[in-house]
C-alpha atoms as a PDB file:
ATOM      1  CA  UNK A   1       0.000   0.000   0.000  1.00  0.00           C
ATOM      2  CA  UNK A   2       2.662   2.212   0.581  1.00  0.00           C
ATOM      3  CA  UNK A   3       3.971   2.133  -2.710  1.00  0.00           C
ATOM      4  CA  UNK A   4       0.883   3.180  -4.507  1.00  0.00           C
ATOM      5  CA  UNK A   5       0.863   6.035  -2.359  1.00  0.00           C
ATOM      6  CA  UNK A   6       4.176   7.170  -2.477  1.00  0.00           C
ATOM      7  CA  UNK A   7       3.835   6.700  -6.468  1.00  0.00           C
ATOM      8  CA  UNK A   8       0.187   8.735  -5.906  1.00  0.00           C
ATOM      9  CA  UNK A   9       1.884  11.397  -4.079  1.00  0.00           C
ATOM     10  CA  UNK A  10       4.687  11.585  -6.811  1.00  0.00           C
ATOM     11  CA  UNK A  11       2.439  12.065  -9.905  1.00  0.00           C
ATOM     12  CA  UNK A  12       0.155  14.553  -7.853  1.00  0.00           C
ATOM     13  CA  UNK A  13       3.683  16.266  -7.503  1.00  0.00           C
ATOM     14  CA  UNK A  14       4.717  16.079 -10.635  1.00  0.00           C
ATOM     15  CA  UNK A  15       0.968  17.534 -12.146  1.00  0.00           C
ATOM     16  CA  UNK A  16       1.042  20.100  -9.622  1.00  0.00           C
ATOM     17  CA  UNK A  17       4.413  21.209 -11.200  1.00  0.00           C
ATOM     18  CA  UNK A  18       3.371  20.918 -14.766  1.00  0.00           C
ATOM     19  CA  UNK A  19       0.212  22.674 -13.773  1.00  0.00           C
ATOM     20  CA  UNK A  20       2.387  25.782 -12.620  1.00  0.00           C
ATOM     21  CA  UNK A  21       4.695  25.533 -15.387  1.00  0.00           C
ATOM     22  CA  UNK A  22       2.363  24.683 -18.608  1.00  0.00           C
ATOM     23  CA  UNK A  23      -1.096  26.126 -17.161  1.00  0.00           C
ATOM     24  CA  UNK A  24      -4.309  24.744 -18.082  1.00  0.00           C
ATOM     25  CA  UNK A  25      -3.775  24.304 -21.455  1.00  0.00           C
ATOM     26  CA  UNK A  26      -5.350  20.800 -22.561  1.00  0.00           C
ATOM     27  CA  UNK A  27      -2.220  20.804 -25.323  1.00  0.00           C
ATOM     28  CA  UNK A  28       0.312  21.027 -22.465  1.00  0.00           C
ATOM     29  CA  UNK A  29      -1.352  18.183 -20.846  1.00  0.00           C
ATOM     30  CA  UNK A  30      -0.915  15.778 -23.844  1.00  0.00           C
ATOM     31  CA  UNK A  31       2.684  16.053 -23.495  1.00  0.00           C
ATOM     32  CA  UNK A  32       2.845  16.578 -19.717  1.00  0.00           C
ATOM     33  CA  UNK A  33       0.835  13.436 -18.975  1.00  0.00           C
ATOM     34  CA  UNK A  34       3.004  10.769 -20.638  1.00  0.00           C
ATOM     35  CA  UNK A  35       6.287  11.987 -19.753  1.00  0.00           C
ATOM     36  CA  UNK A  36       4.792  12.492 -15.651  1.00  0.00           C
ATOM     37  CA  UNK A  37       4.277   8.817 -16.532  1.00  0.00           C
ATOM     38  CA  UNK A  38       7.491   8.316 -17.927  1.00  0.00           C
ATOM     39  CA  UNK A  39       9.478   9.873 -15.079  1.00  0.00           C
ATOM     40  CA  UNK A  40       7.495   7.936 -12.297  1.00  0.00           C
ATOM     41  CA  UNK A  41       8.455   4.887 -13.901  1.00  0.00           C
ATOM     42  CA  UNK A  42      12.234   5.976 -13.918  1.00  0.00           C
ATOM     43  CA  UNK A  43      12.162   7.113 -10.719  1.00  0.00           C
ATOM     44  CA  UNK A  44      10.541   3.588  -9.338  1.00  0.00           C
ATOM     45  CA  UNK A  45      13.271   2.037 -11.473  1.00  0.00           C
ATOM     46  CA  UNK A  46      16.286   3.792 -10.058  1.00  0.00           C
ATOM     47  CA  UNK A  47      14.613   4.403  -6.501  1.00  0.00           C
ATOM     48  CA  UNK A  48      17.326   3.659  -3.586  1.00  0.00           C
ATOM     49  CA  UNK A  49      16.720  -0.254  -1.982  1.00  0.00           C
ATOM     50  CA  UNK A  50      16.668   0.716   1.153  1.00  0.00           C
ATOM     51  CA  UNK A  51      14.718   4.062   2.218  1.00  0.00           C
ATOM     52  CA  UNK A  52      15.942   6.783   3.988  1.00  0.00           C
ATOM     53  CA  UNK A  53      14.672  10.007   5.427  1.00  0.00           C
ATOM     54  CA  UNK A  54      14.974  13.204   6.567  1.00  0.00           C
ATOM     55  CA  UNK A  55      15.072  15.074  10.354  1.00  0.00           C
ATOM     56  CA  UNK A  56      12.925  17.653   9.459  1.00  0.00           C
ATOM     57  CA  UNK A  57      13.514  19.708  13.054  1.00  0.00           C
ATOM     58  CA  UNK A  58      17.242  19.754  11.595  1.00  0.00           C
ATOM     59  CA  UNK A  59      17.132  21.109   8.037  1.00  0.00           C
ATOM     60  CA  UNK A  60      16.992  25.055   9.810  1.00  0.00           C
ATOM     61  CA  UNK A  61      20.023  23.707  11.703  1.00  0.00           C
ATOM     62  CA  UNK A  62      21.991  22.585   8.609  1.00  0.00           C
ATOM     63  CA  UNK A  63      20.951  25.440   6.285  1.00  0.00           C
ATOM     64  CA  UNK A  64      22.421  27.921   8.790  1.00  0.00           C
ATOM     65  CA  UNK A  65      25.414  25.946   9.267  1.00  0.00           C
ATOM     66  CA  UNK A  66      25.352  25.822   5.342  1.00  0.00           C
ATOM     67  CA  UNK A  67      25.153  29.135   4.897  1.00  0.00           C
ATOM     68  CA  UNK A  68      27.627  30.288   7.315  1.00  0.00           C
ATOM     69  CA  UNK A  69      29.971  28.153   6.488  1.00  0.00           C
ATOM     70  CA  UNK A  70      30.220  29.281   2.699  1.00  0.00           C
ATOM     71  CA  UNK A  71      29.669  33.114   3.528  1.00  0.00           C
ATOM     72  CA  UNK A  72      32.774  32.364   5.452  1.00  0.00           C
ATOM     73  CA  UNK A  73      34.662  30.354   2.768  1.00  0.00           C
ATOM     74  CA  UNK A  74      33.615  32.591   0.008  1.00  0.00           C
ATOM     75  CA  UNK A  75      34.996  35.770   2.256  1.00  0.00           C
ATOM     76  CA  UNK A  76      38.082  33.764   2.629  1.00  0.00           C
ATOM     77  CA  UNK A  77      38.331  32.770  -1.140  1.00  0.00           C
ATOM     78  CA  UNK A  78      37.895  36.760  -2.249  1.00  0.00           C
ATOM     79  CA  UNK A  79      39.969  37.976  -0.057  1.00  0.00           C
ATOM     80  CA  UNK A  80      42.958  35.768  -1.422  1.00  0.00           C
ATOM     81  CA  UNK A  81      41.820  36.870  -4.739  1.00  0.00           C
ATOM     82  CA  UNK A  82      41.849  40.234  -4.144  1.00  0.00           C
ATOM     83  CA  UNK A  83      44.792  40.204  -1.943  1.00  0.00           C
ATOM     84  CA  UNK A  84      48.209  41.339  -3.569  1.00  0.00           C
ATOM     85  CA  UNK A  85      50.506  38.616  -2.003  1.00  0.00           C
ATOM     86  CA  UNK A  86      47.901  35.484  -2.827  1.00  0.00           C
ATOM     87  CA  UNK A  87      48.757  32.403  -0.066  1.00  0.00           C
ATOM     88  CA  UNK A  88      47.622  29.714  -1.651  1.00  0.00           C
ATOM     89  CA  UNK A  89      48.678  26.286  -0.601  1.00  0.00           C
ATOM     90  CA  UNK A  90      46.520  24.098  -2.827  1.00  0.00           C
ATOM     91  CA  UNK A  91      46.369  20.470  -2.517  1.00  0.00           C
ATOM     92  CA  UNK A  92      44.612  17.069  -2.972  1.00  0.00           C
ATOM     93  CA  UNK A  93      43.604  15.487   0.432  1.00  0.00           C
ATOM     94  CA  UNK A  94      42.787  12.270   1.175  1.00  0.00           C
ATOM     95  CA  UNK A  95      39.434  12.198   3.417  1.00  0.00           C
ATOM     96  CA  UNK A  96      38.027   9.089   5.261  1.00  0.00           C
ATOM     97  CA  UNK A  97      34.652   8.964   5.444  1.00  0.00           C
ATOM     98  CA  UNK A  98      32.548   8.130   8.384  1.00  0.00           C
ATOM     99  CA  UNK A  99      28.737   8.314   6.725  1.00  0.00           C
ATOM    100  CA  UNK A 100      27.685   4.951   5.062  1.00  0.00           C
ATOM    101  CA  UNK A 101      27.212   4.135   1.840  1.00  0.00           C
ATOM    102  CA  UNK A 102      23.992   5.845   0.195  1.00  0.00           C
ATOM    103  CA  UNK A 103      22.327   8.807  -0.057  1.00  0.00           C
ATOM    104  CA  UNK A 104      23.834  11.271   3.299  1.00  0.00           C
ATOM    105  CA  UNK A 105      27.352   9.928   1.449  1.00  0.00           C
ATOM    106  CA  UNK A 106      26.142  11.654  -2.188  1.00  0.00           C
ATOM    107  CA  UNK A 107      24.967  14.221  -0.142  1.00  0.00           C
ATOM    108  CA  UNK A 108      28.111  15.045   1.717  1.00  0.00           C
ATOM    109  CA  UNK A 109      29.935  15.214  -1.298  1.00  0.00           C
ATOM    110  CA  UNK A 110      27.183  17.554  -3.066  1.00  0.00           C
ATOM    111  CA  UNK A 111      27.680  19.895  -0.485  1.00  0.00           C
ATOM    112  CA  UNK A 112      31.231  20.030  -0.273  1.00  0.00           C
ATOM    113  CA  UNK A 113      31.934  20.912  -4.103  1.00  0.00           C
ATOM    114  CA  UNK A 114      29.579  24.012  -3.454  1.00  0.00           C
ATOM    115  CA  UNK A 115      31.727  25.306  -0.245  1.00  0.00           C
ATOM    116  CA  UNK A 116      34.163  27.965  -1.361  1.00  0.00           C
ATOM    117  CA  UNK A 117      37.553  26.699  -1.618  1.00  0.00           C
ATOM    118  CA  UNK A 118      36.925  22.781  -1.669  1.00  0.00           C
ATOM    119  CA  UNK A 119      36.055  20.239  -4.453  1.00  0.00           C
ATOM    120  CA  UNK A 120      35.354  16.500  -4.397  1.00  0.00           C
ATOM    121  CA  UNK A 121      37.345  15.088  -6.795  1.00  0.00           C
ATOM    122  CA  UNK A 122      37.249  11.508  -6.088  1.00  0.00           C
ATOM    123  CA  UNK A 123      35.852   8.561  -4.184  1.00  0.00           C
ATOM    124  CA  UNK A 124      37.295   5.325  -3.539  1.00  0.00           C
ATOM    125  CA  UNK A 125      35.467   2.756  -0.996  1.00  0.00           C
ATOM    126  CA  UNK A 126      35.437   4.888   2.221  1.00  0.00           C
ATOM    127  CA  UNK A 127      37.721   7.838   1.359  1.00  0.00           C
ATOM    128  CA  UNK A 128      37.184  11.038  -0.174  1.00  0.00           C
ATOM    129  CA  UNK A 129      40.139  12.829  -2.065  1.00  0.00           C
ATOM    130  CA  UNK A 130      39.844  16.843  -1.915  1.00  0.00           C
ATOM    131  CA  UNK A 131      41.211  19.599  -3.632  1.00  0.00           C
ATOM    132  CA  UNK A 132      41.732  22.244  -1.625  1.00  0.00           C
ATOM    133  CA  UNK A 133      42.856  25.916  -1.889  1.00  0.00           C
ATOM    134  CA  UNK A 134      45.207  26.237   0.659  1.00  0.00           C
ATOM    135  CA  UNK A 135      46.418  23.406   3.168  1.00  0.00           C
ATOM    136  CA  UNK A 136      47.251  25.625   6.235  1.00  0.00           C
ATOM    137  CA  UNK A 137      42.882  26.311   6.541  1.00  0.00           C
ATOM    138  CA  UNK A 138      41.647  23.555   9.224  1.00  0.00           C
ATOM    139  CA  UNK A 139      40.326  21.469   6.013  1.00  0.00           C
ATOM    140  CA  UNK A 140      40.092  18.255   7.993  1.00  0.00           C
ATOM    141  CA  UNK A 141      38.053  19.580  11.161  1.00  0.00           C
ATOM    142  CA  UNK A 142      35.442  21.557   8.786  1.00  0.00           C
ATOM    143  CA  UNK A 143      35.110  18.196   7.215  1.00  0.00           C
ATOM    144  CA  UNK A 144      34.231  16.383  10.000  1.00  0.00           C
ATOM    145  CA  UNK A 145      32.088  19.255  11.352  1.00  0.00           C
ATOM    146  CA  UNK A 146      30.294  18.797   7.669  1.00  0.00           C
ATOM    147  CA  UNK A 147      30.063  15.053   8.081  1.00  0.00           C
ATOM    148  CA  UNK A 148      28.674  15.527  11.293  1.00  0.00           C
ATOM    149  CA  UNK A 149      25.714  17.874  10.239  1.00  0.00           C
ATOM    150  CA  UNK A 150      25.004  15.613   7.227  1.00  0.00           C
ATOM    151  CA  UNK A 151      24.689  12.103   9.804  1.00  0.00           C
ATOM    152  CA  UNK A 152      22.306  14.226  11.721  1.00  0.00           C
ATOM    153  CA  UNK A 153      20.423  15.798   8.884  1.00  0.00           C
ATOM    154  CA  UNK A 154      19.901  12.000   7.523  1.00  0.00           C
ATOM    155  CA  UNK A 155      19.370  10.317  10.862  1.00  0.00           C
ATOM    156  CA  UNK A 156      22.114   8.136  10.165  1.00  0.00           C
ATOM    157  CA  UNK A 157      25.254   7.267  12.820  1.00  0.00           C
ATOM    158  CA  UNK A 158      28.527   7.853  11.502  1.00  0.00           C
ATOM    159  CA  UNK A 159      31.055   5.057  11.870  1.00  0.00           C
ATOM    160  CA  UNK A 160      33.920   5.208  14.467  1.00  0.00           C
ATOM    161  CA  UNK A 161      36.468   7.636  13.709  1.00  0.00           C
ATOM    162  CA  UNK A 162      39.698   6.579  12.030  1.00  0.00           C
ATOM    163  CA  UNK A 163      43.787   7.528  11.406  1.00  0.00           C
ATOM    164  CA  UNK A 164      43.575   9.737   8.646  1.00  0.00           C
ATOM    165  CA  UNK A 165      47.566  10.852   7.822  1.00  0.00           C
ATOM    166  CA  UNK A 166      46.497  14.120   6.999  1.00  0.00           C
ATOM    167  CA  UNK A 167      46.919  16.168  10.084  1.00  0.00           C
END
């Protein structure tokens, strides 16, 4: 039963979108309908095995962390690129990760590329390799700070903390 509601809920979604986007217009709708059709079926198809979810009482939480973390980062980042005597230490760090496999782990690395002076540039098993735009920042800690917010935003425990070699 679930599942037909959760596909209900998706195509009411999905028209309510097209409805906003297209209008009323019974032309729209005989394009609209077959590909909300189309892209329910994809999304069935491709849908994560196991489910996960959301702490809704934490998004707030994250965004402001989000948000103050890249107003900081992006100060940072203009400042060296206005700044006469740039000091720039850029490097490619290797990161282990602590979030399972899955969607917080996609996540995580989502949110890192958009952070000012960071970019996920690989993944291999359990460890993240980062550029970075200057090695002397406290890379590592905002990481885990990062990972941390992510575990909680998901609802999902982190696993224990290892030797990373990067310190």
């Amino acid at each position: 039963m679930t599942l037909v509601r959760s596909t209900t809920r998706y195509v009411a979604a999905l028209a309510f979108l097209w409805w906003v986007l297209g209008g009323t217009e019974p032309a729209s709708w005989a394009v609209g309908l077959p590909v909300m059709v189309l892209a329910t079926a994809l999304s069935m198809a491709i849908a994560p095995s196991r489910p996960w979810k959301w702490r809704l009482r934490v998004i707030p939480a994250f965004a402001w962390f989000f948000l103050k973390e890249s107003l900081r980062g992006g100060i940072d980042v203009a400042r060296r690129a206005y700044s006469v005597h740039m000091s720039l230490q850029p490097a490619m760090l290797n990161y282990p990760l602590h979030l399972p496999d899955g969607p917080a782990r996609v996540f995580l690395l989502n949110v890192l590329s958009l952070r000012p002076g960071t970019l996920s540039a690989d993944i291999r098993e359990n460890t993240i390799t980062i550029h970075t735009i200057d090695t002397s920042l406290p890379v590592e800690q905002e990481l885990r700070e990062l990972e941390k917010s992510v575990g909680s935003l998901f609802a999902v425990d982190l696993k224990p903390e290892q030797e990373t070699g990067n310190e």
